[in-house]
Protein backbone atom coordinates (compact mmCIF):
# COMPACT_ATOMS: atom_id res chain seq x y z
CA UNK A 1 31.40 -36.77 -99.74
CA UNK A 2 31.67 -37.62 -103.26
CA UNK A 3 33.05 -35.76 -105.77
CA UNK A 4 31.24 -33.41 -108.05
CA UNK A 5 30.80 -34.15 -111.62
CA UNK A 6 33.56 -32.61 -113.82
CA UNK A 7 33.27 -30.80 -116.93
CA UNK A 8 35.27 -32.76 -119.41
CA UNK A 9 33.07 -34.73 -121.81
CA UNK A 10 33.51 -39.06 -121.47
CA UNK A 11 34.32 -40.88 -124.21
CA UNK A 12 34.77 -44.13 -121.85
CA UNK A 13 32.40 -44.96 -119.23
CA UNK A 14 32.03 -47.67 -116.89
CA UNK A 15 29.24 -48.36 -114.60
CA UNK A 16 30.38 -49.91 -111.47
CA UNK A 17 28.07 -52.17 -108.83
CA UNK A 18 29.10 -55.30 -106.44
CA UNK A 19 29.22 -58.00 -108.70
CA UNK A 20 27.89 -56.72 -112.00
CA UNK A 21 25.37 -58.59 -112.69
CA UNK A 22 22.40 -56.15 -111.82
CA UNK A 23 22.89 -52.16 -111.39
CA UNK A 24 25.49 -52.00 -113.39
CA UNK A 25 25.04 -54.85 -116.23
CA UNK A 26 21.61 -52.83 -116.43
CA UNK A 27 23.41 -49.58 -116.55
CA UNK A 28 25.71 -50.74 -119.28
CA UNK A 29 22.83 -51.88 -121.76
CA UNK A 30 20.62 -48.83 -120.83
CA UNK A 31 23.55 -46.25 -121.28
CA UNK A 32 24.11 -47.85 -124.78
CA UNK A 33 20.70 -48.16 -125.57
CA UNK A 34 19.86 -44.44 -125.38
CA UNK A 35 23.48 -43.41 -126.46
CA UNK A 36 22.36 -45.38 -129.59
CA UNK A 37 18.96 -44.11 -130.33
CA UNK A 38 20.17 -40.33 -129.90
CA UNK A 39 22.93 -41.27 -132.54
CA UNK A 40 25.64 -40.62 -129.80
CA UNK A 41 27.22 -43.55 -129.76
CA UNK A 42 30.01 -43.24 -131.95
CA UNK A 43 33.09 -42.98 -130.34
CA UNK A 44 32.04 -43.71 -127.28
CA UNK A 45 33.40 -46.79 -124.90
CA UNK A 46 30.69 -48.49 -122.84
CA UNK A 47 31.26 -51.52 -120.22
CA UNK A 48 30.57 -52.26 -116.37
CA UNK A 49 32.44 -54.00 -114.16
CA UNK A 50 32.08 -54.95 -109.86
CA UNK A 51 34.08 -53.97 -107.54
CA UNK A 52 33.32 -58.03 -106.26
CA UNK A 53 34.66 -61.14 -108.33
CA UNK A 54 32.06 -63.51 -107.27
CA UNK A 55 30.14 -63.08 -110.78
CA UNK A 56 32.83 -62.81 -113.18
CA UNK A 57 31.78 -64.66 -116.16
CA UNK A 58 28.73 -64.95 -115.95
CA UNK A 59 25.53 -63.61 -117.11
CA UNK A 60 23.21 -60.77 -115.56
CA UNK A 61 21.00 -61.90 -113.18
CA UNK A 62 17.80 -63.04 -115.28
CA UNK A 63 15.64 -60.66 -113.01
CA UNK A 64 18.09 -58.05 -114.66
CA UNK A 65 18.07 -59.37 -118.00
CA UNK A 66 13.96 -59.73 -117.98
CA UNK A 67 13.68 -56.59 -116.99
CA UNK A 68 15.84 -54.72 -119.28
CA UNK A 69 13.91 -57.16 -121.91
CA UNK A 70 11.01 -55.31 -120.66
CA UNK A 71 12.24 -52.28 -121.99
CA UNK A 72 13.41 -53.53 -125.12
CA UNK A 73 16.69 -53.65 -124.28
CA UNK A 74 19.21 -56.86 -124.42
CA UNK A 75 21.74 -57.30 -121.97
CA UNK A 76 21.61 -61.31 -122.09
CA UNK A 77 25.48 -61.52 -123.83
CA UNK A 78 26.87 -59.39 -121.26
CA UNK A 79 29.53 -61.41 -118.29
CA UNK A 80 30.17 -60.10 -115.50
CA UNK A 81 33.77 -58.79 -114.68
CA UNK A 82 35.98 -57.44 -111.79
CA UNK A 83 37.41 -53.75 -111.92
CA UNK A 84 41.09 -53.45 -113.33
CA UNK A 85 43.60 -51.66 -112.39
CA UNK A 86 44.31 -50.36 -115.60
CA UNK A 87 40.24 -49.30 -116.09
CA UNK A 88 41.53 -46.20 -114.11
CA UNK A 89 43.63 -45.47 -117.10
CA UNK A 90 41.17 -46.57 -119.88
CA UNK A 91 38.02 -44.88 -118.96
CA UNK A 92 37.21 -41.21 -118.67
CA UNK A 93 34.34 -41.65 -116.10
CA UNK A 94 33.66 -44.59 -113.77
CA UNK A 95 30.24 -44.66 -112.27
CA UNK A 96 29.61 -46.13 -109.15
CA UNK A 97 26.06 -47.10 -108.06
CA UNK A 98 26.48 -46.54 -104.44
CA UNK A 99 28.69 -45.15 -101.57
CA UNK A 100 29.80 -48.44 -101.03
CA UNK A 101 31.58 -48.81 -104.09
CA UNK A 102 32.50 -45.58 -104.85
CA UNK A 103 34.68 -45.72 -101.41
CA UNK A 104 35.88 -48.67 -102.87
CA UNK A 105 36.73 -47.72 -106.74
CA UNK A 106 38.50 -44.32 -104.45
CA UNK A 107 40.92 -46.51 -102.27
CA UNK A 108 41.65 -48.87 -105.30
CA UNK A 109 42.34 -46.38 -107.63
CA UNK A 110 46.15 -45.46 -107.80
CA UNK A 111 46.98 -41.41 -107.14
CA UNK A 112 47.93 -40.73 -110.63
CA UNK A 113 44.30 -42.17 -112.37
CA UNK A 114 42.99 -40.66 -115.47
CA UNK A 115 39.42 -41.49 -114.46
CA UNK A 116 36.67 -39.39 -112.68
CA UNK A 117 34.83 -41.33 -109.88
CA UNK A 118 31.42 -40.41 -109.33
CA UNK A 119 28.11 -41.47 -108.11
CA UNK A 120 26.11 -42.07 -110.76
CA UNK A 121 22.73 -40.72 -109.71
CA UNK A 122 24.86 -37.22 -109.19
CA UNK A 123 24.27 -36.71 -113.24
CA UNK A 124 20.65 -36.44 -112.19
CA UNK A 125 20.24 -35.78 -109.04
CA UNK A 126 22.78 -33.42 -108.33
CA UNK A 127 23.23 -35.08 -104.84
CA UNK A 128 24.71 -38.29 -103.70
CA UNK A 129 21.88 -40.61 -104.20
CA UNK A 130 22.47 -44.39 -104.57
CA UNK A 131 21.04 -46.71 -106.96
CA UNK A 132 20.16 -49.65 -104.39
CA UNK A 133 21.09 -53.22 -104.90
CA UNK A 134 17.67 -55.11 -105.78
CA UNK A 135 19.68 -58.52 -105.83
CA UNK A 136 17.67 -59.57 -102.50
CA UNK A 137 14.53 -57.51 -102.58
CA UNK A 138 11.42 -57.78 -104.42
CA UNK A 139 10.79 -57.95 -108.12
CA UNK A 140 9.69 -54.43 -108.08
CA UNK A 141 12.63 -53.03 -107.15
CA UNK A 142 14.06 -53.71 -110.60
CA UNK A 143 11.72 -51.24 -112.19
CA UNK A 144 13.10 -48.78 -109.49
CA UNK A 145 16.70 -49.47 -110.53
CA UNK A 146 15.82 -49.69 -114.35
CA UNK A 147 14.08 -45.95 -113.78
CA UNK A 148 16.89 -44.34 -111.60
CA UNK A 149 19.35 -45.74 -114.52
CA UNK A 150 17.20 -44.34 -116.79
CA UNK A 151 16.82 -41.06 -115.40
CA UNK A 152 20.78 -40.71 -115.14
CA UNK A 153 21.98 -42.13 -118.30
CA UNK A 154 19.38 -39.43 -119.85
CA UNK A 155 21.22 -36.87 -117.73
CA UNK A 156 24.41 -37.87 -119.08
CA UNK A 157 23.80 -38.32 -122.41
CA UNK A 158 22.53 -34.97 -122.44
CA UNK A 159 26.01 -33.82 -120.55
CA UNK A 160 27.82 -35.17 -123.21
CA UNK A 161 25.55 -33.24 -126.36
């Protein structure tokens, strides 16, 4: 089960996928987008990484990068990274997009981390949904991911106010 959401306010965040070049690359841009717009994001630390290195880089997937277009949102200069060892030091809140990963970002992370590891959908959900990997599914389900990242970032934006 994952863990619940703490309360202590993030100043670093990182969104956290396979290889980083969809959920999370998506998550990054749309997390800065609205943290922007609100006039939130000062002070605040923003990146993604996978838990994979088969992407690190390189750019978003253009499905992920037309999409977030979509919404007026550019996440074209973005390159895909691994996880760190020391992100479990740097950032207050690492965001994993699905069980998967979260399991993984949990048996990486060394005993004494600074970081919370969550699910991300639990800002909005309140449950341990999963943002689902549209790398080989239809079109569509980029709209589905771009919502569901929408819907949390919102969620945690407002956690932070």
């Amino acid at each position: 089960m994952a863990p619940e959401p703490s309360d202590r306010k993030p100043t670093a965040i990182l969104f956290v996928c396979l290889g980083n070049i969809c959920r999370s690359a998506m998550a990054e841009g749309v997390f800065r987008n609205l943290a922007e717009k609100d006039g939130r994001d000062e002070g605040l630390v923003i990146d993604s990484a996978g838990t994979g290195s088969w992407h690190v880089g390189k750019p978003p997937d253009p499905r992920a990068i037309a999409k977030a277009r979509e919404h007026g949102i550019d996440i074209a200069g973005q390159r895909g990274r691994q996880v760190a060892s020391d992100d479990f030091q740097r950032f207050d809140l690492m965001l994993a997009m699905d069980r998967s990963n979260l399991e993984t970002l949990l048996a990486r992370a060394p005993a004494a981390r600074h970081a919370d590891i969550q699910l991300l959908m639990s800002h909005v959900t309140g449950r341990d949904a999963e943002v689902p990997d549209p790398y080989y599914g239809r079109p569509e389900g980029f709209e589905q991911v771009y919502r569901m990242i929408e819907a949390a970032g919102t969620a945690l934006l407002d956690r932070l106010a």
